[in-house]
C-alpha atoms as a PDB file:
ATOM      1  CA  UNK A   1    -109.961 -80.580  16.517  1.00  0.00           C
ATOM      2  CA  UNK A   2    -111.065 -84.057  16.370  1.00  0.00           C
ATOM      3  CA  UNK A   3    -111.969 -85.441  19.673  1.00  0.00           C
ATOM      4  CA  UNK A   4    -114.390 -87.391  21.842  1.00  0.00           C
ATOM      5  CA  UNK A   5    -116.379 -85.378  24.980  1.00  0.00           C
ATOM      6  CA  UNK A   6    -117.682 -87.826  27.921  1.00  0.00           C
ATOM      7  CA  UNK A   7    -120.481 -86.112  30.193  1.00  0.00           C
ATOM      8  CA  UNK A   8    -122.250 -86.918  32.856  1.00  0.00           C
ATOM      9  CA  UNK A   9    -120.145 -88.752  35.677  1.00  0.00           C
ATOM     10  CA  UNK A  10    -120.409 -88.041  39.201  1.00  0.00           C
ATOM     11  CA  UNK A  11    -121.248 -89.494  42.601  1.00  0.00           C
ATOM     12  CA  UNK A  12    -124.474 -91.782  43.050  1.00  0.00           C
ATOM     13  CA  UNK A  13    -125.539 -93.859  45.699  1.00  0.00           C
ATOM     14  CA  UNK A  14    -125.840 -97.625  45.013  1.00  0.00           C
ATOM     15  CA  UNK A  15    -129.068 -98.537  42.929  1.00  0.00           C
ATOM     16  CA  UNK A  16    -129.288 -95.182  41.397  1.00  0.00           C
ATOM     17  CA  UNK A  17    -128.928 -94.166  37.494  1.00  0.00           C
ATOM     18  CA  UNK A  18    -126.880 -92.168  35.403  1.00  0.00           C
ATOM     19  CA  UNK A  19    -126.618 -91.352  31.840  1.00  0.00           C
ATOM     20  CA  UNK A  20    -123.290 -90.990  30.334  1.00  0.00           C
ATOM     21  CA  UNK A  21    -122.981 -89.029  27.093  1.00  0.00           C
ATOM     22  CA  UNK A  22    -120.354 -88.971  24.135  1.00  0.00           C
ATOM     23  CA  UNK A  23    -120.396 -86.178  21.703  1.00  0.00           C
ATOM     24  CA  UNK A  24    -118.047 -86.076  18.811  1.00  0.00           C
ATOM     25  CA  UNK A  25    -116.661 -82.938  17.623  1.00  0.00           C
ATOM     26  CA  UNK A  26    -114.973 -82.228  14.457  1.00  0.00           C
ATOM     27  CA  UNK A  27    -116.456 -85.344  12.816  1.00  0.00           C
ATOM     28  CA  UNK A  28    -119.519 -86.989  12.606  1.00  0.00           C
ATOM     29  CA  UNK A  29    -119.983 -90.444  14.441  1.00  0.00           C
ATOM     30  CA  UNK A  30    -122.580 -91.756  11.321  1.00  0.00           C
ATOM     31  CA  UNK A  31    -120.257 -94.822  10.235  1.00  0.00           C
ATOM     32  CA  UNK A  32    -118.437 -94.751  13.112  1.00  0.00           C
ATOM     33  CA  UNK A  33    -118.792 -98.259  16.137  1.00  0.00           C
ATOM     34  CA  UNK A  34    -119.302 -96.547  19.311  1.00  0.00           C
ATOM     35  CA  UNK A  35    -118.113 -98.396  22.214  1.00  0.00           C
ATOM     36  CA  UNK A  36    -118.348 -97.958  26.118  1.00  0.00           C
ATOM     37  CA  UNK A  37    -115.146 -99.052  28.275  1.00  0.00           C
ATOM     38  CA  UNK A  38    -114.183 -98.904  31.977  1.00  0.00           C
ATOM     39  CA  UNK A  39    -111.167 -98.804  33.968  1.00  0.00           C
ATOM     40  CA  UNK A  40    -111.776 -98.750  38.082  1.00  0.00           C
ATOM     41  CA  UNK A  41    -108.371 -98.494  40.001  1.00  0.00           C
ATOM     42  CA  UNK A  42    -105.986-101.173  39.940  1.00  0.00           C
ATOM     43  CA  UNK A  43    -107.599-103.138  36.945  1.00  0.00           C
ATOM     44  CA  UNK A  44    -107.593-103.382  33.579  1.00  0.00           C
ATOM     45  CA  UNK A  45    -109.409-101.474  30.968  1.00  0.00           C
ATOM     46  CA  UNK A  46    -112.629-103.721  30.349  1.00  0.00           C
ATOM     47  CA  UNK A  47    -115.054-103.086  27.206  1.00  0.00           C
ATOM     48  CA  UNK A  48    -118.847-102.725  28.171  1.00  0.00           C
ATOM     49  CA  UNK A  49    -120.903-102.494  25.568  1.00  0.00           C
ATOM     50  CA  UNK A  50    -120.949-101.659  21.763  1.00  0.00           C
ATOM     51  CA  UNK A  51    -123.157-100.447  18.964  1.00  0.00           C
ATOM     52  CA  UNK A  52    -122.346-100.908  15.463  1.00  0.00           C
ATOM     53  CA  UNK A  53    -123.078 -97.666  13.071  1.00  0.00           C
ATOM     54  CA  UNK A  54    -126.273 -99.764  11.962  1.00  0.00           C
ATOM     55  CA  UNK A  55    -127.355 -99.698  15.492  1.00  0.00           C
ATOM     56  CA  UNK A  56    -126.474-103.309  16.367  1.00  0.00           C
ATOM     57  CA  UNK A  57    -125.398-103.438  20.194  1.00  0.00           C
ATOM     58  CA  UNK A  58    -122.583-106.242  21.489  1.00  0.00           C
ATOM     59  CA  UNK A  59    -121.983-106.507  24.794  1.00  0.00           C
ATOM     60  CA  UNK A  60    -118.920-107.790  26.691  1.00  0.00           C
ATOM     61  CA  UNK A  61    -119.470-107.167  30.651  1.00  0.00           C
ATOM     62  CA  UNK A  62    -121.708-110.082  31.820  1.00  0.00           C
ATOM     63  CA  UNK A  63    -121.881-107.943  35.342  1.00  0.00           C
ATOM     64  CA  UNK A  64    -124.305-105.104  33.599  1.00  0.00           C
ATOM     65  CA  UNK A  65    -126.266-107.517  31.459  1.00  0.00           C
ATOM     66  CA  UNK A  66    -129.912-106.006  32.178  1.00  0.00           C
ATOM     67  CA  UNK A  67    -128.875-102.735  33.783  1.00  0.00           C
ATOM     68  CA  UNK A  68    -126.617-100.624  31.176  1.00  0.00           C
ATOM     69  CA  UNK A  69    -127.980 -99.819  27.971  1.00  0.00           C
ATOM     70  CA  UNK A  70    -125.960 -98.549  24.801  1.00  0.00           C
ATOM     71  CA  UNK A  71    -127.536 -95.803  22.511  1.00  0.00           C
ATOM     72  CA  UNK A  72    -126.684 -93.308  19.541  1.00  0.00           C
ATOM     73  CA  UNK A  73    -128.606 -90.549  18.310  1.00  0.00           C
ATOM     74  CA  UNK A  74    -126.510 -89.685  14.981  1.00  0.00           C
ATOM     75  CA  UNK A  75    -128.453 -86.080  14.648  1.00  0.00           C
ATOM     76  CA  UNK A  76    -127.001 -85.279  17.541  1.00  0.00           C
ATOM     77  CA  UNK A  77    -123.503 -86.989  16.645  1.00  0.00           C
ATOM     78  CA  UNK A  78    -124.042 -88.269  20.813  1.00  0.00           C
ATOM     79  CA  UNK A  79    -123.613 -91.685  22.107  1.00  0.00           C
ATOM     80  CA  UNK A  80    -125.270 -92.613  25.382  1.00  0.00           C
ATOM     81  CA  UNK A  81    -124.840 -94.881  28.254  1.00  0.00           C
ATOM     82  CA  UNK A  82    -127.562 -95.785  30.223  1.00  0.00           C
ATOM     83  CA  UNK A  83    -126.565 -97.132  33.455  1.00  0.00           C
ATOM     84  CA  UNK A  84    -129.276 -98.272  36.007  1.00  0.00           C
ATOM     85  CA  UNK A  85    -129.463-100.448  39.329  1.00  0.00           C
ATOM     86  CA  UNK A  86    -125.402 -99.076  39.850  1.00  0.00           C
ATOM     87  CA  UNK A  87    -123.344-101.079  42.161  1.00  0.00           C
ATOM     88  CA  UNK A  88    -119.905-100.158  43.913  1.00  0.00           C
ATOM     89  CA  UNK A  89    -118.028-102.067  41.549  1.00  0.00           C
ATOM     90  CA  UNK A  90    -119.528 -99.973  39.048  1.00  0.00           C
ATOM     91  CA  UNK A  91    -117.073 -97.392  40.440  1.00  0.00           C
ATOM     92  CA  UNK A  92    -114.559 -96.694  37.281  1.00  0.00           C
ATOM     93  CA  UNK A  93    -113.444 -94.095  34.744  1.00  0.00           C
ATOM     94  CA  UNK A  94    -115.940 -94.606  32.110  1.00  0.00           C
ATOM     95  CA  UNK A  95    -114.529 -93.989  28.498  1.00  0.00           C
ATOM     96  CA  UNK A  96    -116.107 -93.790  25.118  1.00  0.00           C
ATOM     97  CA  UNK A  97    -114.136 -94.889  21.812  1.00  0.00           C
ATOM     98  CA  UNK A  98    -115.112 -94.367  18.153  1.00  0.00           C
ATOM     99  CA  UNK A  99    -113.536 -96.639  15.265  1.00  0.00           C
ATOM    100  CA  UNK A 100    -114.394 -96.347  11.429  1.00  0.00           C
ATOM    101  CA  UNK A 101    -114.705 -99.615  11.271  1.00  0.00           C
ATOM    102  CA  UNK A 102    -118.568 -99.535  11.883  1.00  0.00           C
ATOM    103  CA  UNK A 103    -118.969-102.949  13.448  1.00  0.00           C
ATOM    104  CA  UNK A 104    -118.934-104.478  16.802  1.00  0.00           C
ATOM    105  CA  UNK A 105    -116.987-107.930  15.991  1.00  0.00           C
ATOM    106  CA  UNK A 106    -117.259-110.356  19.069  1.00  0.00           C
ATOM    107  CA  UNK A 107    -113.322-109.427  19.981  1.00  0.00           C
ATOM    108  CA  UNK A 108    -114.242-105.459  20.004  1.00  0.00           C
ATOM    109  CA  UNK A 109    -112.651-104.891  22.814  1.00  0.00           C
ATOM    110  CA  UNK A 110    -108.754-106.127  20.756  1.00  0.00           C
ATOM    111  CA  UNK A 111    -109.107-103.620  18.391  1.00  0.00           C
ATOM    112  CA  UNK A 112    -107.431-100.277  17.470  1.00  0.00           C
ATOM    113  CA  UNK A 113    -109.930 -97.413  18.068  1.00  0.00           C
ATOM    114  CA  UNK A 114    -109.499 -95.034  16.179  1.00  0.00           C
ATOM    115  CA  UNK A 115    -110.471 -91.968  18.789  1.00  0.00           C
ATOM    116  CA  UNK A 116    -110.978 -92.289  22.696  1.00  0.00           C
ATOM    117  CA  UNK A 117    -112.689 -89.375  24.866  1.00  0.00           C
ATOM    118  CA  UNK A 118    -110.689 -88.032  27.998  1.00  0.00           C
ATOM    119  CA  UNK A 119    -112.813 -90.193  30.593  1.00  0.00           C
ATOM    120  CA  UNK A 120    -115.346 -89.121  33.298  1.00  0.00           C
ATOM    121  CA  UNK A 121    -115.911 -90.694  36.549  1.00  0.00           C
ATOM    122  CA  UNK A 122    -118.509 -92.489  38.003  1.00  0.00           C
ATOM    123  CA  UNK A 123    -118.719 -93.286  41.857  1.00  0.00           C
ATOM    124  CA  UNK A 124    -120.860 -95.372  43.338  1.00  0.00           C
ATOM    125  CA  UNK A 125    -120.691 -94.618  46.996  1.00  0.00           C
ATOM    126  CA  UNK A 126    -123.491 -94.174  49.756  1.00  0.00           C
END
């Protein structure tokens, strides 16, 4: 089965860190764009952040410029998503998405993705 696995959500109190992970199964995320997106209650889906299969990272979300960090590690077909300095806003469904495309074109966040994981959820709460 080909599919997308988001890890490590949960409850943190403002300013702390989390790590989010995205491990493909049944395909390998080499040539594949990796991109971050959000959804908190009652708003649209935003994109985050993005990293091209040659490791070049576009970002979209002015509001975690300096505290989020994209990542791959392609030998262990896992994305990342380091979040620090977390806010209440930060409070979302965090999804990962994986398109064959390979690139991270200015308008990412338009484009047809070719897989999506199930979502995890991140509260930022004291």
């Amino acid at each position: 089965q080909l599919q997308l696995v988001e890890s490590g959500g949960g409850l943190v109190q403002p300013g702390g860190s989390l790590r989010l992970s995205c491990t493909a199964s049944g395909f390998t995320l080499d040539s594949y764009a990796i991109g971050w997106f959000r959804q908190a209650p009652g708003k649209e889906r935003e994109g985050i952040l993005c990293i091209s299969y040659y490791g070049v990272v576009t970002n979209s979300a002015d509001t975690v410029t300096g505290r989020f960090t994209i990542s791959r590690d392609n030998a262990k077909n896992t994305a990342y998503l380091q979040m620090n300095s977390l806010k209440p806003d930060d409070t979302a469904v965090y999804y990962c998405a994986a398109d064959l495309y390979g690139r991270c074109p200015p308008h990412y966040t338009l484009r047809e993705w070719d897989y999506w994981g199930q979502g995890t959820q991140v509260t930022v709460s004291s």
